[in-house]
N, C-alpha and C. Protein backbone atom coordinates (compact mmCIF):
# COMPACT_ATOMS: atom_id res chain seq x y z
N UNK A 1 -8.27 -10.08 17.55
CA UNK A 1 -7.98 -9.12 16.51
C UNK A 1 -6.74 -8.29 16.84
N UNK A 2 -5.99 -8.40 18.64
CA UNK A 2 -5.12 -7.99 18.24
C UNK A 2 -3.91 -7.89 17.54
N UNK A 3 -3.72 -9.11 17.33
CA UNK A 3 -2.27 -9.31 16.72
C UNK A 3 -2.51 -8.94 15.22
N UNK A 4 -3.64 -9.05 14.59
CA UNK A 4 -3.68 -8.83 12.91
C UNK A 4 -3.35 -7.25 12.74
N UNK A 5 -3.81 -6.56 14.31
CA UNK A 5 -3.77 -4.64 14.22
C UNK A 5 -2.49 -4.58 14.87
N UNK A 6 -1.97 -5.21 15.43
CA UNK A 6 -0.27 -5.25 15.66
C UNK A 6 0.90 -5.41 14.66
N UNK A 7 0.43 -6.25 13.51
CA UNK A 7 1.22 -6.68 12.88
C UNK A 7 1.23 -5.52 11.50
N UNK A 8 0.00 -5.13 11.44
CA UNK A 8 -0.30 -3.53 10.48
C UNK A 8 0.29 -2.87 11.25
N UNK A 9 0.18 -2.40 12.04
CA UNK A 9 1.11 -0.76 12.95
C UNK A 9 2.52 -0.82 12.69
N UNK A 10 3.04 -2.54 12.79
CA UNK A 10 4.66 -3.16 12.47
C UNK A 10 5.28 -2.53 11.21
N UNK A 11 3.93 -3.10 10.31
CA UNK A 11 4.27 -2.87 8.49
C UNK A 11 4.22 -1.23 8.59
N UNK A 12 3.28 -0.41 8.89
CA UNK A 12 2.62 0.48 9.06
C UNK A 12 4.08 1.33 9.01
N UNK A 13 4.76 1.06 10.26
CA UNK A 13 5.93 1.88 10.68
C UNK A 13 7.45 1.50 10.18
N UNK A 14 7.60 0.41 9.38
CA UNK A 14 8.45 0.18 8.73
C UNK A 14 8.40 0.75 7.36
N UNK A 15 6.75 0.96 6.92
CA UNK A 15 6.54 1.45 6.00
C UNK A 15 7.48 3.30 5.65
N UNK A 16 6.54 3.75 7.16
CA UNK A 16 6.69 5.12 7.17
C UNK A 16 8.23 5.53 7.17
N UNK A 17 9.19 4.27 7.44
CA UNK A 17 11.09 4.67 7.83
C UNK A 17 11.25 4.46 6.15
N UNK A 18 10.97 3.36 5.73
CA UNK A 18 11.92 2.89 4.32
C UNK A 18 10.93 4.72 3.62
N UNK A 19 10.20 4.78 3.45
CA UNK A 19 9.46 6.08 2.44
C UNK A 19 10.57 7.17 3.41
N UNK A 20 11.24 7.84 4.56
CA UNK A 20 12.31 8.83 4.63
C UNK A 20 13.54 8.52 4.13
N UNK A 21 13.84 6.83 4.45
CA UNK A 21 15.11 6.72 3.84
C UNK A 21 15.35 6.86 2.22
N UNK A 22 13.63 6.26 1.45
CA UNK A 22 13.96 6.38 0.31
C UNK A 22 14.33 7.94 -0.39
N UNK A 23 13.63 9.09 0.48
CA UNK A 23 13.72 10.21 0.38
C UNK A 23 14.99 11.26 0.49
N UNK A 24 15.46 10.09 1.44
CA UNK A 24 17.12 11.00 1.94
C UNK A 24 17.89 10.53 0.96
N UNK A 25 17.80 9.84 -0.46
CA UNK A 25 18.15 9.72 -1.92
C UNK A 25 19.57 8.92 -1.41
N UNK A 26 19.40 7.58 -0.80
CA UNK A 26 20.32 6.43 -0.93
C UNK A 26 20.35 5.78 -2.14
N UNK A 27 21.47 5.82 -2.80
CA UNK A 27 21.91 5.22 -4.09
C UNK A 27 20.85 3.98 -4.35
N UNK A 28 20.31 3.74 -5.69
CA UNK A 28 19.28 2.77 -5.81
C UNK A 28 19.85 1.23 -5.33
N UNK A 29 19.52 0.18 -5.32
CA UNK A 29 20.22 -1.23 -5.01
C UNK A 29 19.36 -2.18 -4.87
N UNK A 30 19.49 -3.22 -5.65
CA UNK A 30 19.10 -4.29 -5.50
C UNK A 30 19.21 -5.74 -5.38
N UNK A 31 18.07 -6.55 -4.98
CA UNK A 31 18.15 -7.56 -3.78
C UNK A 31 17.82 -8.41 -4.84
N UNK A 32 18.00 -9.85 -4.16
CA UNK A 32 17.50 -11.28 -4.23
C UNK A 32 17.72 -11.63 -5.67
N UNK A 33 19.15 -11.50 -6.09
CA UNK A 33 19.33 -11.34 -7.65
C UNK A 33 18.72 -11.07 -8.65
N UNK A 34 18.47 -9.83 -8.37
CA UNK A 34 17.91 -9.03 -9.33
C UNK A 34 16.74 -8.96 -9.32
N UNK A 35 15.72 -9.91 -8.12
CA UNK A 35 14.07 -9.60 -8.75
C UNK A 35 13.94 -8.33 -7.87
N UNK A 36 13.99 -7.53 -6.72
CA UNK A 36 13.76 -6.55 -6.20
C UNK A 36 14.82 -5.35 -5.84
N UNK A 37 14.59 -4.07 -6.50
CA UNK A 37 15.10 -3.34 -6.64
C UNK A 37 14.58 -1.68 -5.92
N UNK A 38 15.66 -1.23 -4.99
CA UNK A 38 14.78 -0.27 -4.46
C UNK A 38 15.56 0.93 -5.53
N UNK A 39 14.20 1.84 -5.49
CA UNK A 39 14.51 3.46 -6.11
C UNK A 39 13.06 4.30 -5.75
N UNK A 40 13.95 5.16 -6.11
CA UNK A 40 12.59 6.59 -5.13
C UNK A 40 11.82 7.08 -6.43
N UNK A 41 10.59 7.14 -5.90
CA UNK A 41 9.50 7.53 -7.06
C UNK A 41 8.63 8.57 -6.39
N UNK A 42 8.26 9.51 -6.68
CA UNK A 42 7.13 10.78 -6.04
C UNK A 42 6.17 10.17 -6.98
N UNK A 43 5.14 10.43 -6.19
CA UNK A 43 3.92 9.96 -7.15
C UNK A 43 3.04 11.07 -6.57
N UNK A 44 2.43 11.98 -7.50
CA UNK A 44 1.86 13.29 -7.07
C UNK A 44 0.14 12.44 -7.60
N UNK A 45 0.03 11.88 -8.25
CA UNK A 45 -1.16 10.93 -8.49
C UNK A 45 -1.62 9.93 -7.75
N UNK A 46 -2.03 8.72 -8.33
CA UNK A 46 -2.63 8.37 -8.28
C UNK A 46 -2.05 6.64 -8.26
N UNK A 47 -2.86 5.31 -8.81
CA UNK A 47 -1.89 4.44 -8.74
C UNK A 47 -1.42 4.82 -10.35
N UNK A 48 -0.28 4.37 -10.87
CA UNK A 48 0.18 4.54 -11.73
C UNK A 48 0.23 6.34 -12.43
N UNK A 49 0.40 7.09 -11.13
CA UNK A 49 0.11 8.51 -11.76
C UNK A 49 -1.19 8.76 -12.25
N UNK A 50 -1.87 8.16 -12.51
CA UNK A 50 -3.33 8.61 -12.88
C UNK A 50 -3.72 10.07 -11.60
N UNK A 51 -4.66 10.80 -12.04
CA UNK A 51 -4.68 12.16 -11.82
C UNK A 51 -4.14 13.28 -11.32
N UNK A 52 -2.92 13.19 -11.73
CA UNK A 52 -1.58 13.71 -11.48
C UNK A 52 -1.42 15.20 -11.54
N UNK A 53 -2.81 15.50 -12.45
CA UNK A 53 -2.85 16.28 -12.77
C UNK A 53 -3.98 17.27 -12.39
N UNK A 54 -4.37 16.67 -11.38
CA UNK A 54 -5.90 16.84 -10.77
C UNK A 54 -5.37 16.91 -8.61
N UNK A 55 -4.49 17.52 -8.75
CA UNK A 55 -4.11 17.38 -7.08
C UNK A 55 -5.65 17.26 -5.84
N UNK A 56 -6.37 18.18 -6.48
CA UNK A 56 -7.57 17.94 -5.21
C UNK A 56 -8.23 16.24 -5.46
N UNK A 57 -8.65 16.13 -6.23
CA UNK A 57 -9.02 14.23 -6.68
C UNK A 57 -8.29 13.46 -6.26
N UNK A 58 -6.63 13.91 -6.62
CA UNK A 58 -5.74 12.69 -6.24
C UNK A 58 -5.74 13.06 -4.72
N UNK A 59 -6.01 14.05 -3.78
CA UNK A 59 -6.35 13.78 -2.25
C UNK A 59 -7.14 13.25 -1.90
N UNK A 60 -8.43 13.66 -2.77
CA UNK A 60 -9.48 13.29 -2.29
C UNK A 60 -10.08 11.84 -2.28
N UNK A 61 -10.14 11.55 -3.49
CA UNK A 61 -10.17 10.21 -3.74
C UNK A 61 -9.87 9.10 -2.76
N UNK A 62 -8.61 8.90 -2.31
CA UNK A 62 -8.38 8.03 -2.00
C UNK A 62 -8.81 8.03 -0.84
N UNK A 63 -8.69 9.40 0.35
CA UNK A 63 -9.79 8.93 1.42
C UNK A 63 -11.09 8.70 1.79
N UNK A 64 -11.41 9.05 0.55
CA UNK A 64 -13.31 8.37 0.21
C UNK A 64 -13.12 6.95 0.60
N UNK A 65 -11.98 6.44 -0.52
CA UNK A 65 -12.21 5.06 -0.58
C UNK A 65 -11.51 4.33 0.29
N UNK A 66 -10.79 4.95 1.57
CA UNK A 66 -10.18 4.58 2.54
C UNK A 66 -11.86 4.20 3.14
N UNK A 67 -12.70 5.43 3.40
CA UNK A 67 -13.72 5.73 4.48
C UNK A 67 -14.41 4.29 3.80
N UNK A 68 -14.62 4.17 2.27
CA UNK A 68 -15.60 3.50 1.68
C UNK A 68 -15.27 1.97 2.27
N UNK A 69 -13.72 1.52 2.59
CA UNK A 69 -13.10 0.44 2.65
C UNK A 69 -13.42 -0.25 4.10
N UNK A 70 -13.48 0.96 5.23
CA UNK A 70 -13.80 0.62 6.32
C UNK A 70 -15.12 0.54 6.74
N UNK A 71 -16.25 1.12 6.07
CA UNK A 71 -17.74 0.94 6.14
C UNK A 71 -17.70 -0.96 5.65
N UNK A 72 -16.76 -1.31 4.22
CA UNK A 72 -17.27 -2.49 3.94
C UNK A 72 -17.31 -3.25 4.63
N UNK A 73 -15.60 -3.36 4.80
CA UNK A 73 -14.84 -4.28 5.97
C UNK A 73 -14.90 -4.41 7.63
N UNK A 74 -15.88 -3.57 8.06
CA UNK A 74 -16.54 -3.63 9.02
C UNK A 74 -17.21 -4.67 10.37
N UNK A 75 -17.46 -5.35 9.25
CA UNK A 75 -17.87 -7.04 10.20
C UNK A 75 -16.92 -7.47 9.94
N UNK A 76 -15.78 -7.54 9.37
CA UNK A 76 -14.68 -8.58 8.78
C UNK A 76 -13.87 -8.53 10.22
N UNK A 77 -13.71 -6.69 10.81
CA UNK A 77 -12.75 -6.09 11.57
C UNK A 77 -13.46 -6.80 12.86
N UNK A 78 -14.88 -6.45 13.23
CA UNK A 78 -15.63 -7.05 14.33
C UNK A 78 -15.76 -8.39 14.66
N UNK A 79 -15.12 -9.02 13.40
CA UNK A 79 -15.19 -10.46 13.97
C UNK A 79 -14.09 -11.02 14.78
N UNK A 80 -12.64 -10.36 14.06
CA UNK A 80 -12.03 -10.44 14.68
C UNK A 80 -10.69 -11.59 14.34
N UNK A 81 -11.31 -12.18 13.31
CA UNK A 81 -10.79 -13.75 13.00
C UNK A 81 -10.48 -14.33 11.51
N UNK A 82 -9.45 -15.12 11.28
CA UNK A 82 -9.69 -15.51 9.77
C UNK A 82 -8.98 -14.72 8.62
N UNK A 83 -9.04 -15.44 7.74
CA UNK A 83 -8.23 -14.35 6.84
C UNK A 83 -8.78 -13.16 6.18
N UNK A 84 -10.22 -13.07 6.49
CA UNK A 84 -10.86 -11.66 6.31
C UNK A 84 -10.70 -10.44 6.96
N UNK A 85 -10.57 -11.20 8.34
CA UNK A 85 -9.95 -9.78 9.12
C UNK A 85 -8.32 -9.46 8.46
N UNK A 86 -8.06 -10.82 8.89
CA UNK A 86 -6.48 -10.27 8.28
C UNK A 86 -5.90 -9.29 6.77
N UNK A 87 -6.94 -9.94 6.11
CA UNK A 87 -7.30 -9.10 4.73
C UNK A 87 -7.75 -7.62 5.14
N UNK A 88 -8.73 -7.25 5.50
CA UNK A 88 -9.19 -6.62 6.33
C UNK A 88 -8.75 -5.51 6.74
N UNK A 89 -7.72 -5.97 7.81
CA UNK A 89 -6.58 -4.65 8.42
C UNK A 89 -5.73 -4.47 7.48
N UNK A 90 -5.12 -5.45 7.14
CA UNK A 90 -3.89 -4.93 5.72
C UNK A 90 -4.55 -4.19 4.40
N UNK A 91 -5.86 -3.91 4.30
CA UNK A 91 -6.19 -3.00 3.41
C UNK A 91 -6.25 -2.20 4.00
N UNK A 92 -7.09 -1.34 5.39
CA UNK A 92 -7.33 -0.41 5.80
C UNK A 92 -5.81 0.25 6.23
N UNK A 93 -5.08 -0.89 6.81
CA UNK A 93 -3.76 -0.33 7.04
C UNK A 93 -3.13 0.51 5.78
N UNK A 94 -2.87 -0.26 4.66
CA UNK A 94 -2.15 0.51 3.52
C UNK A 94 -2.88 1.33 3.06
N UNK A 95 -4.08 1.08 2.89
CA UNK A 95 -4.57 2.84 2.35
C UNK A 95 -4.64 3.98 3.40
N UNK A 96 -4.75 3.90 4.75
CA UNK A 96 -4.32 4.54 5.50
C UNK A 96 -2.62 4.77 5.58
N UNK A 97 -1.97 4.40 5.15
CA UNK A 97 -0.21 4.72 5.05
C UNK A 97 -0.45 5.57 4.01
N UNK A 98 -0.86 5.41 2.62
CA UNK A 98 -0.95 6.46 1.79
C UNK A 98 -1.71 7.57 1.63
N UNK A 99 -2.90 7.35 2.38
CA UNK A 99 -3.67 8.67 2.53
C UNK A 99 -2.88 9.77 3.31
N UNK A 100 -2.54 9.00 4.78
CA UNK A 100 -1.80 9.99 5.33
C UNK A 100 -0.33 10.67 4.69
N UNK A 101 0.25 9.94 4.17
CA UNK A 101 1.25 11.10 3.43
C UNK A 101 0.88 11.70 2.07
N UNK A 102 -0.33 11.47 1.34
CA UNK A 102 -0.45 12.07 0.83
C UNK A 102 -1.11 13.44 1.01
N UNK A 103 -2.08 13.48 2.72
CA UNK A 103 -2.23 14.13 3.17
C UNK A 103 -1.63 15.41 3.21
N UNK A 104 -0.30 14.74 3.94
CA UNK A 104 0.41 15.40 4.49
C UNK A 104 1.52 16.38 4.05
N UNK A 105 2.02 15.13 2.14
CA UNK A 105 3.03 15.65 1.76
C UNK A 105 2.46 16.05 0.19
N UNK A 106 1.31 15.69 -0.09
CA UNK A 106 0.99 16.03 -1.25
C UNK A 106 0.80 14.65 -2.45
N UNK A 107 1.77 14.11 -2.41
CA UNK A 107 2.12 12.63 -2.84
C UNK A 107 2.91 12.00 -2.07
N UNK A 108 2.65 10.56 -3.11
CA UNK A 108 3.01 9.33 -2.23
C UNK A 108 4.52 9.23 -2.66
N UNK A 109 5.38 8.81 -1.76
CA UNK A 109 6.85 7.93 -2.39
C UNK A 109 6.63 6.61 -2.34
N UNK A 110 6.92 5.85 -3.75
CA UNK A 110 7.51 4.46 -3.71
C UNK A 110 8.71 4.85 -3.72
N UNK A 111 8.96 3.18 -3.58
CA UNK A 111 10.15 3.13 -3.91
C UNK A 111 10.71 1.41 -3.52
N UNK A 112 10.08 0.61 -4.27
CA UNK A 112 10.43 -1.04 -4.60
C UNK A 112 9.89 -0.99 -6.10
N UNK A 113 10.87 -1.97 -6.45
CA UNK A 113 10.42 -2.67 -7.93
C UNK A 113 11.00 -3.57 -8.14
N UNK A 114 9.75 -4.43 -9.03
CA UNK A 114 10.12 -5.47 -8.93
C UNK A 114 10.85 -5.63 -10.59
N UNK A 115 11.68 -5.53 -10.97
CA UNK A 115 11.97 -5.73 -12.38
C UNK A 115 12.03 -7.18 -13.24
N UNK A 116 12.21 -8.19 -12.62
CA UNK A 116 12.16 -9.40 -13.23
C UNK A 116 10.45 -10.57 -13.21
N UNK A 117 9.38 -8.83 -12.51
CA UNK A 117 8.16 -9.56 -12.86
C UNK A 117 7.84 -10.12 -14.40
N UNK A 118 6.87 -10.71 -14.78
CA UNK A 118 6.28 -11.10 -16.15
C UNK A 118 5.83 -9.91 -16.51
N UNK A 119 5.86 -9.00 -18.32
CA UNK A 119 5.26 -8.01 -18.10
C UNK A 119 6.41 -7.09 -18.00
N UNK A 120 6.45 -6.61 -19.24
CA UNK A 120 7.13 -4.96 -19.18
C UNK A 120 6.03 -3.74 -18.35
N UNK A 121 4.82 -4.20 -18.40
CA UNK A 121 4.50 -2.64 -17.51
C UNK A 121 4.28 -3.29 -16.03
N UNK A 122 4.22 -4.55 -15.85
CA UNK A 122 4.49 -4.44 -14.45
C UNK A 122 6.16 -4.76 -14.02
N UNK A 123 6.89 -4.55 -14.74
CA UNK A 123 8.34 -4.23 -14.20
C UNK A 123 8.59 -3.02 -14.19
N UNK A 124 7.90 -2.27 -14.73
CA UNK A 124 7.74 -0.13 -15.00
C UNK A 124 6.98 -0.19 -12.92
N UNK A 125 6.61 -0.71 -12.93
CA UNK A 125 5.51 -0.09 -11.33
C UNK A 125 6.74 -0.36 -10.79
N UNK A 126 6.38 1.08 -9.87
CA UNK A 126 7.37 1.09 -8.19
C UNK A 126 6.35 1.45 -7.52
N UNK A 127 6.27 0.85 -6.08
CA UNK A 127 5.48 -0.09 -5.05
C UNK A 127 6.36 0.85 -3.83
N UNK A 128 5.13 0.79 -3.16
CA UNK A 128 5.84 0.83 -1.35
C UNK A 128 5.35 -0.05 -0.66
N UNK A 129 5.47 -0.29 0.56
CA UNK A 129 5.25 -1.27 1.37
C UNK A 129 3.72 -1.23 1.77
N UNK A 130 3.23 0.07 1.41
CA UNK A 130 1.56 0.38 1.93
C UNK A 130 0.92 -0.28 0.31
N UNK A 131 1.70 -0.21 -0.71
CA UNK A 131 0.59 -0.55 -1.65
C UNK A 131 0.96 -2.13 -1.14
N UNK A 132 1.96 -2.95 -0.87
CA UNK A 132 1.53 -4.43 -1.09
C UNK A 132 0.86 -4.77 0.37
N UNK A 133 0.35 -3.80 1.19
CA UNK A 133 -0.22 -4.37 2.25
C UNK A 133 -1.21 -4.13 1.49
N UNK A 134 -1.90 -3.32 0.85
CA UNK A 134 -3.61 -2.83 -0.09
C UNK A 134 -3.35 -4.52 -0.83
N UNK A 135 -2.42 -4.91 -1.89
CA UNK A 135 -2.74 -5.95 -2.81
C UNK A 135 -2.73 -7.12 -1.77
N UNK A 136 -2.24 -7.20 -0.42
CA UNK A 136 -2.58 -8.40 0.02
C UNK A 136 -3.83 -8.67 0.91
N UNK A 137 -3.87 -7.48 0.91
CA UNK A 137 -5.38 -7.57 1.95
C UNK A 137 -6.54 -7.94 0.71
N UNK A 138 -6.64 -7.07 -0.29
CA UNK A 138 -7.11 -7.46 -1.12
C UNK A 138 -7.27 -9.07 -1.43
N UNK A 139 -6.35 -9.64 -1.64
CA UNK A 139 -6.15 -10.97 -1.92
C UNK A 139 -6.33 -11.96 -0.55
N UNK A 140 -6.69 -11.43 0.25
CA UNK A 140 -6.67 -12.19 1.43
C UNK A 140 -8.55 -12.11 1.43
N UNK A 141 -8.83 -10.84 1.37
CA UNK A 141 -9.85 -10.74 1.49
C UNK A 141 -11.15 -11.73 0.65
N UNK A 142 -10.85 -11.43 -1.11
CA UNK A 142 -11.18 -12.46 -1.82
C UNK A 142 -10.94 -13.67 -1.91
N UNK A 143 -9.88 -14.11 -1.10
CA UNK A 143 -9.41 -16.21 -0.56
C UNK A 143 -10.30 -16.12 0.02
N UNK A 144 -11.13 -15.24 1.45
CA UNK A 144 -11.71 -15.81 2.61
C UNK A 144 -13.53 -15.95 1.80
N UNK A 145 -13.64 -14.94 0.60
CA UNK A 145 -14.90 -14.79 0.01
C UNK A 145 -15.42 -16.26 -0.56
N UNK A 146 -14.27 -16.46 -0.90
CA UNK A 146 -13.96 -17.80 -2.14
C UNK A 146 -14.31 -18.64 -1.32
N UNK A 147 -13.79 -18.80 -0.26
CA UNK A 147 -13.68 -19.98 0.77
C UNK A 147 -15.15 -20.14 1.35
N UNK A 148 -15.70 -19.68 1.82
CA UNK A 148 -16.86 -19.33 2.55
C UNK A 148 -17.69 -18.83 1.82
């Protein structure tokens, strides 16, 4: 299990540099002709701003379901193996990247988008590196369900 909690601390802390740089307001720019585009987003909510308007919820919330995530994923982490663990840490990892700055700073910064997704409202979402560790753990997690 170490390398799956090595490779989260990696994302983890690359995460935490690109969210100051996006902050120190470097001109927006984008990559890989045109499908990924970085720009800075405060998100005082939720995903998509949802309770934005509710600051104690939008703290609270999400470390419930941090706590709720690691009660599930529990044997996944103890086993040690497979793409459940790996699923596994990359959820606990990214919701732990966003709890803690939202902790800390109130809200979250994105700041990726993808603009040439399918889908005008998923070309509207800006992403950080902690939400696509949450959507891949997620997705890792449900392959290993599927599988087994």
């Amino acid at each position: 299990m170490a390398l799956p909690i090595l490779c989260a601390g990696v994302l983890l802390a690359a995460d935490f540099a690109l969210r100051i740089l996006a902050r120190r307001g470097k001109p927006e720019r984008t990559f890989w002709g045109g499908r990924i585009r970085l720009e800075r987003l405060e998100n005082p909510g939720m995903a998509g701003g949802a309770l934005k308007d509710h600051p104690f919820l939008a703290r609270a919330l999400p470390g419930c379901a941090l706590a709720a995530v690691l009660i599930l994923c529990r044997g996944e982490l103890l086993r040690g193996r497979g793409l459940g663990c790996w699923g596994a840490v990359l959820l606990c990892a990214g919701g732990l990247g966003n709890v803690l700055e939202r902790l800390a700073r109130g809200r979250v910064t994105d700041y990726i988008r993808f603009p040439k997704l399918p889908g005008r409202r998923l070309q509207r979402l800006v992403w950080n590196l902690a939400d696509l560790m949450l959507l891949a753990g997620a997705l890792l997690l449900a392959a290993d369900s599927l599988s087994g």
